[in-house]
N, C-alpha and C. Protein backbone atom coordinates (compact mmCIF):
# COMPACT_ATOMS: atom_id res chain seq x y z
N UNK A 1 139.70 -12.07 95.19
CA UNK A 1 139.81 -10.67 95.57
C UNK A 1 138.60 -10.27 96.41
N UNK A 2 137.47 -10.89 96.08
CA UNK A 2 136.13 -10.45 96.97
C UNK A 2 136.37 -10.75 98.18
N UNK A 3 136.87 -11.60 98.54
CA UNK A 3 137.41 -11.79 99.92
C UNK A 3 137.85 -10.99 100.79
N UNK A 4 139.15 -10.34 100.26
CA UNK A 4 139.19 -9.43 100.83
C UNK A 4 138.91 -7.97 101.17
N UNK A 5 137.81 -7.97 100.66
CA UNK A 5 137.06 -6.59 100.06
C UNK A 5 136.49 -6.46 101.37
N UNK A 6 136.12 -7.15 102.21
CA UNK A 6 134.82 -7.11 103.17
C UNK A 6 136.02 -6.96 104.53
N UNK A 7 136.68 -7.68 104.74
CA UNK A 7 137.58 -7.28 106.17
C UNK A 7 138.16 -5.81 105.99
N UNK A 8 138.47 -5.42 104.63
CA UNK A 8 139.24 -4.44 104.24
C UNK A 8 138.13 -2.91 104.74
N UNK A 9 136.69 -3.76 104.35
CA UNK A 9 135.75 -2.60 104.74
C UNK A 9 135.77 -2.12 106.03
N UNK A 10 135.36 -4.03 106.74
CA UNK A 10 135.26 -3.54 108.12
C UNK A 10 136.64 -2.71 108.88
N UNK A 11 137.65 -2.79 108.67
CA UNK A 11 138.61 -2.46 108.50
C UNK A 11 138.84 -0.58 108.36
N UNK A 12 138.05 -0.56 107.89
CA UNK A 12 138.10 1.36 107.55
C UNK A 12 136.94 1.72 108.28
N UNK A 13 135.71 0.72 108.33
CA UNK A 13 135.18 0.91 109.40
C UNK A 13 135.68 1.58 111.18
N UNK A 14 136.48 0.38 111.42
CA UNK A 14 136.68 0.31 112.76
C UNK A 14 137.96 1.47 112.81
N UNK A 15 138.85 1.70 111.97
CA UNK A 15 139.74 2.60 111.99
C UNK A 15 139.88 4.06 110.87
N UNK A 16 138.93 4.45 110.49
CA UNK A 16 138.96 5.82 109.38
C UNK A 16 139.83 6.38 108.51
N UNK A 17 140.52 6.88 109.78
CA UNK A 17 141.19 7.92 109.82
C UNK A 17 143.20 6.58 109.05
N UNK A 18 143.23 6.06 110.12
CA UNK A 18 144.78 5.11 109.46
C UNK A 18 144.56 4.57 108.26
N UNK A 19 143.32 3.76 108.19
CA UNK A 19 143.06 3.26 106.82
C UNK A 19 143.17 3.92 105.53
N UNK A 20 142.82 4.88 105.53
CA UNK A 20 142.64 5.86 104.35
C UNK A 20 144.25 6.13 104.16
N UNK A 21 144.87 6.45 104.92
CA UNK A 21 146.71 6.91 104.91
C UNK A 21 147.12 5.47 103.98
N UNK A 22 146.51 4.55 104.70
CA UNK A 22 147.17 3.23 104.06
C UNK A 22 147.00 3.30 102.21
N UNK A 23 145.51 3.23 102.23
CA UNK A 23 145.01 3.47 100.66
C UNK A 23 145.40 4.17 99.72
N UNK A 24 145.76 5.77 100.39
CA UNK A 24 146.39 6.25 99.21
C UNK A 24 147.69 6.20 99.05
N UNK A 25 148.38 5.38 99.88
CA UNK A 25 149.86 5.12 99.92
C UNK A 25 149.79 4.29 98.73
N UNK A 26 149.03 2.93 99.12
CA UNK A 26 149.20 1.69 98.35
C UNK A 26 148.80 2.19 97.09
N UNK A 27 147.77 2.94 96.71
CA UNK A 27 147.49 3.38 95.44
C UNK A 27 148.20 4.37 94.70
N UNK A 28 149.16 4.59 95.17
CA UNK A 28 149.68 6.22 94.66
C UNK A 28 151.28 5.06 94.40
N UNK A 29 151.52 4.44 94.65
CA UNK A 29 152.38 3.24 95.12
C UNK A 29 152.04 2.42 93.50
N UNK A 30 150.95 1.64 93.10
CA UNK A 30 150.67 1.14 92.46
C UNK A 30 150.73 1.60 90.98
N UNK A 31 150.02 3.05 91.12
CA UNK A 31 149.36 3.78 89.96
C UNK A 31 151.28 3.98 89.64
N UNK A 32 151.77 4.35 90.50
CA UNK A 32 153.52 5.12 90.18
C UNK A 32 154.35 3.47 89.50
N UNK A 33 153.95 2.58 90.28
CA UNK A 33 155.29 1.36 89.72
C UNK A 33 154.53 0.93 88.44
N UNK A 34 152.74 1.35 88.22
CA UNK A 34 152.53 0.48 86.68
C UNK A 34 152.70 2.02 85.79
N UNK A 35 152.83 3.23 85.97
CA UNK A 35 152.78 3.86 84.76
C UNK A 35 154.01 3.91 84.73
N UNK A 36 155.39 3.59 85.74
CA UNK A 36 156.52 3.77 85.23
C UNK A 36 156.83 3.21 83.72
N UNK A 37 156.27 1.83 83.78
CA UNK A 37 156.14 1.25 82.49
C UNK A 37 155.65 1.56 81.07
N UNK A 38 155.23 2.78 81.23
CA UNK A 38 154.03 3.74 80.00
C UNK A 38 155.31 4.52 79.30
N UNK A 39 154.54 4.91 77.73
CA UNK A 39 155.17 5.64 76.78
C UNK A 39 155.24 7.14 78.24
N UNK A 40 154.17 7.24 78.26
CA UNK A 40 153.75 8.60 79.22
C UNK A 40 153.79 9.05 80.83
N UNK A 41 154.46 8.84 81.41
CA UNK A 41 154.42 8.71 82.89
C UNK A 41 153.42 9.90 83.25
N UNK A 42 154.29 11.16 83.04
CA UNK A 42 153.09 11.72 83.89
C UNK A 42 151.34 11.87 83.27
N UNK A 43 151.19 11.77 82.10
CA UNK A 43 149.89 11.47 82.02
C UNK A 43 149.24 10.28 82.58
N UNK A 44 149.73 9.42 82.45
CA UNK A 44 149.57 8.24 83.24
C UNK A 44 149.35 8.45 84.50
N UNK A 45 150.32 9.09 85.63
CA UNK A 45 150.02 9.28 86.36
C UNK A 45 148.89 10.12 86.91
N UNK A 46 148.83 11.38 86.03
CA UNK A 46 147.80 12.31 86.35
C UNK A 46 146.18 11.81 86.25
N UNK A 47 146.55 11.17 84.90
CA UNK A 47 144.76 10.57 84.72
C UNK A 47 144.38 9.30 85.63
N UNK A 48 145.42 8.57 86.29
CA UNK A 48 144.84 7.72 86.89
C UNK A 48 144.22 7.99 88.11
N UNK A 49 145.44 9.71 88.92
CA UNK A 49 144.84 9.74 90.50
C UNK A 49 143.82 10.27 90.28
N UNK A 50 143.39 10.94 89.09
CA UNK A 50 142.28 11.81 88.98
C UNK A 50 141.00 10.94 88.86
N UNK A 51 141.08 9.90 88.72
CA UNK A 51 139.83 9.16 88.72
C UNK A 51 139.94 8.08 90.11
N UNK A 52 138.85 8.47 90.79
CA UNK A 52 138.48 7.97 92.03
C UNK A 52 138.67 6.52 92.32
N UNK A 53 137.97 5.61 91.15
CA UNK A 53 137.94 4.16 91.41
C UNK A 53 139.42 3.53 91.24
N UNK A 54 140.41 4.89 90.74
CA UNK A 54 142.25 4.25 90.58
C UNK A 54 142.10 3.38 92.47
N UNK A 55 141.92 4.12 93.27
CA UNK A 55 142.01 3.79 94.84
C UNK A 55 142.00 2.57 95.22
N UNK A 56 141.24 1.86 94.42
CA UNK A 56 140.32 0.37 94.51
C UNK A 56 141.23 -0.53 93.53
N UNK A 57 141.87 0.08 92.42
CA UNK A 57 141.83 -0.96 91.36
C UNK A 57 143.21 -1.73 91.20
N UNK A 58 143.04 -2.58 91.20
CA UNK A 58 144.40 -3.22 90.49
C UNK A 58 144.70 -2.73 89.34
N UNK A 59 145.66 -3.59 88.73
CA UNK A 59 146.72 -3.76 87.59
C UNK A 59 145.28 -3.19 86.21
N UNK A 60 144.80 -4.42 86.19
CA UNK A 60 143.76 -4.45 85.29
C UNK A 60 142.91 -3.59 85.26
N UNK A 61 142.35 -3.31 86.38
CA UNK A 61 141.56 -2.32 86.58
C UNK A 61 142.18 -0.60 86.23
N UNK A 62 143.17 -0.94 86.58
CA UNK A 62 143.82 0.67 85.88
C UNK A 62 143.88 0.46 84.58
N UNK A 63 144.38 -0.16 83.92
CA UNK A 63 144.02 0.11 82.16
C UNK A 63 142.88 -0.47 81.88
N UNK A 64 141.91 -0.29 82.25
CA UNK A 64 140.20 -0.66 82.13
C UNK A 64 140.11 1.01 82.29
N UNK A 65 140.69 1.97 83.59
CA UNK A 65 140.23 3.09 83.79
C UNK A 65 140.73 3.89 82.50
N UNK A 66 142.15 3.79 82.31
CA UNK A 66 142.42 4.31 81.35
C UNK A 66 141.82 4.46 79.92
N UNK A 67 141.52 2.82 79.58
CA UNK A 67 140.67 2.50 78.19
C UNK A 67 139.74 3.29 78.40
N UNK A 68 138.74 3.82 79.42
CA UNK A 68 137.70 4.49 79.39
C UNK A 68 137.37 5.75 79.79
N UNK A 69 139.39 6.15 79.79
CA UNK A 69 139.02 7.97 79.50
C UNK A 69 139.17 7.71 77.97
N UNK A 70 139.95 6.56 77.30
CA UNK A 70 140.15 7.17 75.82
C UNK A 70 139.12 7.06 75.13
N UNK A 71 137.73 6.13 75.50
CA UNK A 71 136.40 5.88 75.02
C UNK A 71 135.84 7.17 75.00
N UNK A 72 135.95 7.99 76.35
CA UNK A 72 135.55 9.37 76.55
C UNK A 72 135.98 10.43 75.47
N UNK A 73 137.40 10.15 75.72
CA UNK A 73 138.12 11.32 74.31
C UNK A 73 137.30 11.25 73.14
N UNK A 74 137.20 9.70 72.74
CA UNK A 74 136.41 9.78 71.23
C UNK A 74 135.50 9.97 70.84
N UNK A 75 134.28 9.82 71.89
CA UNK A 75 133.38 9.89 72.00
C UNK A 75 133.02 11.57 71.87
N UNK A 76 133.85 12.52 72.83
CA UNK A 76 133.87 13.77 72.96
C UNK A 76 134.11 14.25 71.26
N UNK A 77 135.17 13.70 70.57
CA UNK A 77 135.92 13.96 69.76
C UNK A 77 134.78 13.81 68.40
N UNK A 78 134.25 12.63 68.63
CA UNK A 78 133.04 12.38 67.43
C UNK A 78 131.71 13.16 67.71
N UNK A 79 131.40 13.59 68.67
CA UNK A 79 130.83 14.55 69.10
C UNK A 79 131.00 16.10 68.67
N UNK A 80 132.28 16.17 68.63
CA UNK A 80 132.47 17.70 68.46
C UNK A 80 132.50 17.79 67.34
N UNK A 81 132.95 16.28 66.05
CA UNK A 81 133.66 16.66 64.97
C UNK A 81 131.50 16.41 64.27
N UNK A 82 130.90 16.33 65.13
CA UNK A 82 129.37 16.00 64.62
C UNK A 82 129.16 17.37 64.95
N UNK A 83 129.27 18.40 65.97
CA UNK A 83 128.52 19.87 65.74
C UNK A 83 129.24 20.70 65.21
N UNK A 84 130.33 20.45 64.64
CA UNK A 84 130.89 21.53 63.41
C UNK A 84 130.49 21.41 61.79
N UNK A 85 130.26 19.96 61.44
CA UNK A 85 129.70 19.24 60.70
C UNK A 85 127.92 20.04 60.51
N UNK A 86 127.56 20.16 61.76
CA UNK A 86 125.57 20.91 61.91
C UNK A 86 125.56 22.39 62.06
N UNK A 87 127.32 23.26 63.07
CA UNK A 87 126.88 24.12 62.84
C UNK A 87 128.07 25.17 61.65
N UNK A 88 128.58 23.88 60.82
CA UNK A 88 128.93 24.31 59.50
C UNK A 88 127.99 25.45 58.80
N UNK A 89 129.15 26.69 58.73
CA UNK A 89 128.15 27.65 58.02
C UNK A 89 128.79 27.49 56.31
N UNK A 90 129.91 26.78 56.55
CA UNK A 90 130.34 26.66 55.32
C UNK A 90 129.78 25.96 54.23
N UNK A 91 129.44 25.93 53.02
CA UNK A 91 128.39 24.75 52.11
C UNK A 91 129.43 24.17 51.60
N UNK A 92 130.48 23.98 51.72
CA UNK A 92 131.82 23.18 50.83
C UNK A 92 131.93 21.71 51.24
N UNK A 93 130.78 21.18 50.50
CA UNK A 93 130.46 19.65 50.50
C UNK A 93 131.60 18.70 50.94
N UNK A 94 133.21 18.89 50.32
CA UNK A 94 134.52 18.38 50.93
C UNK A 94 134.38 18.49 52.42
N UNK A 95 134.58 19.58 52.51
CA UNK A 95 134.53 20.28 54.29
C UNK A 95 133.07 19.43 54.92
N UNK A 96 132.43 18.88 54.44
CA UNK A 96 131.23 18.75 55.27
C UNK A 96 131.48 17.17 54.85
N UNK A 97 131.81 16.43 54.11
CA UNK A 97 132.04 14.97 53.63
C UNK A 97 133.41 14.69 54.53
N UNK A 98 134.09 15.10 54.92
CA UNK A 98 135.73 15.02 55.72
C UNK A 98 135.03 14.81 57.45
N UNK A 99 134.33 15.77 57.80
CA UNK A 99 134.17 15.93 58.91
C UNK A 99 133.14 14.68 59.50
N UNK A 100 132.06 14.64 58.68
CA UNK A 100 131.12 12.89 58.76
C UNK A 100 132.17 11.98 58.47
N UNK A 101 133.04 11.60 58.02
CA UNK A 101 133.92 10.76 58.06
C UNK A 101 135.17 10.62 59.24
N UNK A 102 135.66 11.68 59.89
CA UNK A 102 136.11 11.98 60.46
C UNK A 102 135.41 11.81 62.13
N UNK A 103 134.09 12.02 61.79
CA UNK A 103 133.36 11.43 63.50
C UNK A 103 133.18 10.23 63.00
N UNK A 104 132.78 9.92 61.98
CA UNK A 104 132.43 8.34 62.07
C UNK A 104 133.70 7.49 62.44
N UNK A 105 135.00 8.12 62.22
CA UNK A 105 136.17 6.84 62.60
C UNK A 105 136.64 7.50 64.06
N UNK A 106 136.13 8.71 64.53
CA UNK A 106 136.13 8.43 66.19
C UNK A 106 135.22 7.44 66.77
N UNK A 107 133.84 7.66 66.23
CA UNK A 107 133.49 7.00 66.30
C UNK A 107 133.39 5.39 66.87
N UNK A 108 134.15 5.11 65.72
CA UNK A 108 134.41 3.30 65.60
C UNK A 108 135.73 3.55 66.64
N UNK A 109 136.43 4.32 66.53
CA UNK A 109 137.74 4.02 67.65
C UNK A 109 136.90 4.14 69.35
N UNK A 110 135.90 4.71 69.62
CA UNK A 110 135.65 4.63 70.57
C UNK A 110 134.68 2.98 70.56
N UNK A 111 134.13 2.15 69.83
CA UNK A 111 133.72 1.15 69.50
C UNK A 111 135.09 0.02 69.91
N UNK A 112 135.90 0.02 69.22
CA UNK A 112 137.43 -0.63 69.57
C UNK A 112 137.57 -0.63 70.96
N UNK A 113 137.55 0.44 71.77
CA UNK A 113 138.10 0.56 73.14
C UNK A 113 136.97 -0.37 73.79
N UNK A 114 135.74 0.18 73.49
CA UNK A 114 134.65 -0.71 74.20
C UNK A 114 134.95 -2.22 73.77
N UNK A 115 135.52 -2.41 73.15
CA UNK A 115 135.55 -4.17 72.95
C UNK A 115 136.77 -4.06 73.69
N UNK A 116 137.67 -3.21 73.67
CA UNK A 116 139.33 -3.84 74.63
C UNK A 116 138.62 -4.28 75.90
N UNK A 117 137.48 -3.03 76.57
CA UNK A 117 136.91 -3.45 77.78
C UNK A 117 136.81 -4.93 78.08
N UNK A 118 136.01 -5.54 77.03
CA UNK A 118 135.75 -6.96 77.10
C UNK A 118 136.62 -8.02 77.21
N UNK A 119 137.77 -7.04 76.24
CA UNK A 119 138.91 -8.61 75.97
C UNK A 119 139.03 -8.67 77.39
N UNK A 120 139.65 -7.40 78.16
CA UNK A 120 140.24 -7.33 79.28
C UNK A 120 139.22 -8.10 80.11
N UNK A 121 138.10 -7.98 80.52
CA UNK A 121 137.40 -8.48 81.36
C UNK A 121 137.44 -10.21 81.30
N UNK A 122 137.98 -10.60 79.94
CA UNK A 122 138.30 -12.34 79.53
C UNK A 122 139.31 -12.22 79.72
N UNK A 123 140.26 -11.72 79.84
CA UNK A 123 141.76 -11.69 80.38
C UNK A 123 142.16 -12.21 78.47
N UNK A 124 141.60 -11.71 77.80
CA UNK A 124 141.75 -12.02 76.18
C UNK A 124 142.96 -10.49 75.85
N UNK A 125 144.09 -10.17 76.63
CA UNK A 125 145.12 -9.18 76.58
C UNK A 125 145.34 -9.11 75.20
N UNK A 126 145.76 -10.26 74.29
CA UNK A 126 146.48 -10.05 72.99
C UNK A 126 144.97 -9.43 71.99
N UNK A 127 143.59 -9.54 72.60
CA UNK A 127 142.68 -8.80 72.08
C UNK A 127 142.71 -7.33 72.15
N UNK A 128 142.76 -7.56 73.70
CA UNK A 128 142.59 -5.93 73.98
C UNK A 128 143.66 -4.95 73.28
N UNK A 129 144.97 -5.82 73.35
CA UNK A 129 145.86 -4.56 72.55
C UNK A 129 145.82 -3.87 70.96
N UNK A 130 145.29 -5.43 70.69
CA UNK A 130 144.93 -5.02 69.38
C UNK A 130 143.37 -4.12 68.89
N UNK A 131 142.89 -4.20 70.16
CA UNK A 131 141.33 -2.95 70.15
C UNK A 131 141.87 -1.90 70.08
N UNK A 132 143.17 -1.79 71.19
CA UNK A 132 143.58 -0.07 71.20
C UNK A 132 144.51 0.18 70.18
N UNK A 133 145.16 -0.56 69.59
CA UNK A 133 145.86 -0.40 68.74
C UNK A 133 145.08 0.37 67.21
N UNK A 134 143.92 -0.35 66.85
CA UNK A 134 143.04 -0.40 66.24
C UNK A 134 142.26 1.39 66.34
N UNK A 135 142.07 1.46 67.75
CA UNK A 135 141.51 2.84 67.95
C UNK A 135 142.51 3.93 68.60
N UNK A 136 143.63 3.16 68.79
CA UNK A 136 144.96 5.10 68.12
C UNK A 136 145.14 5.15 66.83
N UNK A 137 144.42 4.35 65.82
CA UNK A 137 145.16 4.30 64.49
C UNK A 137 143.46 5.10 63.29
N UNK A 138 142.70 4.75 63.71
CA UNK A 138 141.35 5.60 63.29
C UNK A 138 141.88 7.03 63.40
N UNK A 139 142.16 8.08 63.64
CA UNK A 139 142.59 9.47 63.96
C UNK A 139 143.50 9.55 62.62
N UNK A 140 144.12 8.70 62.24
CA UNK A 140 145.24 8.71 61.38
C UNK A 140 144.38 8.60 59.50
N UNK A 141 143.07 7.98 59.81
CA UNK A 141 142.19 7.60 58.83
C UNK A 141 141.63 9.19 58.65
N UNK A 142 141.48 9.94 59.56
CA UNK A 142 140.89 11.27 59.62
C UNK A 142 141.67 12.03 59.12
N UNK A 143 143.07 11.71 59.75
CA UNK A 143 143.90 12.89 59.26
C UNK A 143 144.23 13.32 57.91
N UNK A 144 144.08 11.25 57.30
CA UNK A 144 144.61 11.28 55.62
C UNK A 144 143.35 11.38 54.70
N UNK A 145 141.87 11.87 55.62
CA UNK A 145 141.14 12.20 54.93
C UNK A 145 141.08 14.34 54.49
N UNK A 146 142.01 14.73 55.22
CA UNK A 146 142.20 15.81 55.06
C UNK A 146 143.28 15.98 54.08
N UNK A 147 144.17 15.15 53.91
CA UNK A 147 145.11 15.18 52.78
C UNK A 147 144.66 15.12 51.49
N UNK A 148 143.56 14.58 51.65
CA UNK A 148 142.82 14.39 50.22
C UNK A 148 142.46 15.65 49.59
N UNK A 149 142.03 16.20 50.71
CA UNK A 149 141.73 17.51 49.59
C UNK A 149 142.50 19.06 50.31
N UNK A 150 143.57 19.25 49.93
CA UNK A 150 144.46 19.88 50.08
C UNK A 150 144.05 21.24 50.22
N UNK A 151 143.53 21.44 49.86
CA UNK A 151 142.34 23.25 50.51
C UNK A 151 141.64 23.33 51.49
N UNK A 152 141.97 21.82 52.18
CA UNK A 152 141.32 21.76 53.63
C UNK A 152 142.40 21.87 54.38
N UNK A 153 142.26 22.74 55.70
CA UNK A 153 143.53 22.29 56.83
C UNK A 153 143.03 21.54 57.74
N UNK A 154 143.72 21.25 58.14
CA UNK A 154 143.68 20.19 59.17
C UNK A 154 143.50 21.37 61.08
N UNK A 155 142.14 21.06 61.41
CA UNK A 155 142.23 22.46 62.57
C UNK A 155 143.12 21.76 63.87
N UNK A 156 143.43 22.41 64.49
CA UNK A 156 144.57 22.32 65.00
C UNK A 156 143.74 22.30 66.38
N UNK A 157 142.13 21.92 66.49
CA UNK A 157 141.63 21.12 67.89
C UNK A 157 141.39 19.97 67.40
N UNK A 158 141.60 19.83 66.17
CA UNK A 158 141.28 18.17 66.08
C UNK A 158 142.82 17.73 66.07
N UNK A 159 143.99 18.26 65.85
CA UNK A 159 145.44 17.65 65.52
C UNK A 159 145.41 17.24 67.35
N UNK A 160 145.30 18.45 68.41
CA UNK A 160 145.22 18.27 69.86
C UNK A 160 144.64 16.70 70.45
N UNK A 161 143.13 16.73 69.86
CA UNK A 161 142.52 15.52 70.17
C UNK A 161 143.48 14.95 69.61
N UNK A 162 143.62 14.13 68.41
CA UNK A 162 144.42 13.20 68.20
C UNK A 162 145.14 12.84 68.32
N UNK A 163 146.46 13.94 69.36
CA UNK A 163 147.35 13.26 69.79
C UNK A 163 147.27 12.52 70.95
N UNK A 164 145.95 13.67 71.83
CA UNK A 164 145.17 13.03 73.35
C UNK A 164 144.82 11.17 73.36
N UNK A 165 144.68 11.44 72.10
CA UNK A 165 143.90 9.59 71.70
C UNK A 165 144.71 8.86 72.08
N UNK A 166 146.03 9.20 70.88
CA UNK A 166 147.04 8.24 70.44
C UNK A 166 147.67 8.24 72.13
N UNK A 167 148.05 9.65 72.64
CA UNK A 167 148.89 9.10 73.79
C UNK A 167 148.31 8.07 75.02
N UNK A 168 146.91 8.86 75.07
CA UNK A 168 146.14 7.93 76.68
C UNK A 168 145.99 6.04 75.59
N UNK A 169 146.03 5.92 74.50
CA UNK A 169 145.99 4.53 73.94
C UNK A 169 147.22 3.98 74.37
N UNK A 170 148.57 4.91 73.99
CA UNK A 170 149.57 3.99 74.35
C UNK A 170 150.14 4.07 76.01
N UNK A 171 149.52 4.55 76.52
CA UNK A 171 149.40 4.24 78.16
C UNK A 171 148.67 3.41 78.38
N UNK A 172 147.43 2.81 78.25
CA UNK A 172 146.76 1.84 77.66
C UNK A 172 147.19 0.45 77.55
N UNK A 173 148.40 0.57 76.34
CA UNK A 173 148.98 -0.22 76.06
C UNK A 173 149.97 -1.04 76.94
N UNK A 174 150.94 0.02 77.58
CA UNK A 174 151.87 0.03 78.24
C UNK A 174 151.44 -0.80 79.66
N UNK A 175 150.08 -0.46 80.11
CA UNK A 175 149.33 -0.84 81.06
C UNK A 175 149.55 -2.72 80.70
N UNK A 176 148.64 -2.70 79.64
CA UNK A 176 148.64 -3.88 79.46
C UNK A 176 149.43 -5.21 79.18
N UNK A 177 150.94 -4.59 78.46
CA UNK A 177 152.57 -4.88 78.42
C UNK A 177 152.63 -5.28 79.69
N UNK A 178 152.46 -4.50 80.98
CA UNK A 178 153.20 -5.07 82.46
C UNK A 178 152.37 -6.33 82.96
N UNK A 179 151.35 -6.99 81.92
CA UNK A 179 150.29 -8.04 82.34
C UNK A 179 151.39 -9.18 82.11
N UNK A 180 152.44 -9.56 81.15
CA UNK A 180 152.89 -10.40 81.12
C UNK A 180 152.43 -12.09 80.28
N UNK A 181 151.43 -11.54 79.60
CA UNK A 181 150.39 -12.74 78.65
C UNK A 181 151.79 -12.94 77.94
């Protein structure tokens, strides 16, 4: 592929303006025939044109982009579920024991995705699916930690995130299905 990276440059070099028509054809082209394959089309579609390096990337490289909005989600997600946790005015030790447990398994699901990165980069696919598999299924550890204590609800920006997870995972997935391992 490096190969052709460099004529392709000089290439947009010497012509600007046609080249670029070409690029987002072929990419808008690409991103459309691999998310047809997804639980999710138009998220699929939306999150991929929205990230710049979709332009450049192959097959792989699009569910590499994808894996690393859902690293983002969790990351955001263990993040947020860490400053409600600090700026808890509530003292109801449950409520404050749910929520540290609850970032800690975004947490680790954003840990999972960072290893799919890797499988993918070994072309180790039957790894990677099972990373994301692994980190749409942490959210579900959160959720049944709210079942536990039944005077807790479940807030309805963390039910949002978690479906954000589960869906950009199984686009993810779907990505990785059209690899053919």
């Amino acid at each position: 592929m490096g190969s052709i990276i460099f004529p392709l440059f000089l290439l947009s070099l010497a012509f600007p303006h046609q080249t670029h028509n070409f690029f987002v054809t072929a990419d808008s082209n690409l991103i459309q025939k691999t998310c047809k394959n997804t639980k999710y089309y138009g998220l699929c579609v939306s999150t991929l044109k929205s990230d710049p390096t979709s332009k450049t990337a192959d097959t792989k490289g699009l569910a590499v982009i994808m894996v690393g909005i859902g690293m983002a989600n969790a990351t955001a997600t263990s993040s947020y579920l860490s400053s409600q946790l600090v700026s808890s005015r509530n003292n109801d030790t449950n409520m404050k024991k749910v929520l540290k447990e609850c970032a800690d398994k975004y947490g680790f699901a954003g840990d999972a995705l960072q290893a799919s990165v890797q499988d993918l980069a070994s072309e180790s696919y039957d790894y990677a699916s099972m990373h994301i598999n692994a980190a749409a299924d942490y959210p579900n550890a959160c959720h049944n930690a709210f079942k536990r204590y039944p005077a807790l609800a479940y807030p309805p920006e963390l039910a949002r995130r978690e479906e954000g997870l589960k869906h950009i995972c199984d686009v993810a997935l779907g990505i990785i299905d059209n690899f053919g391992w």
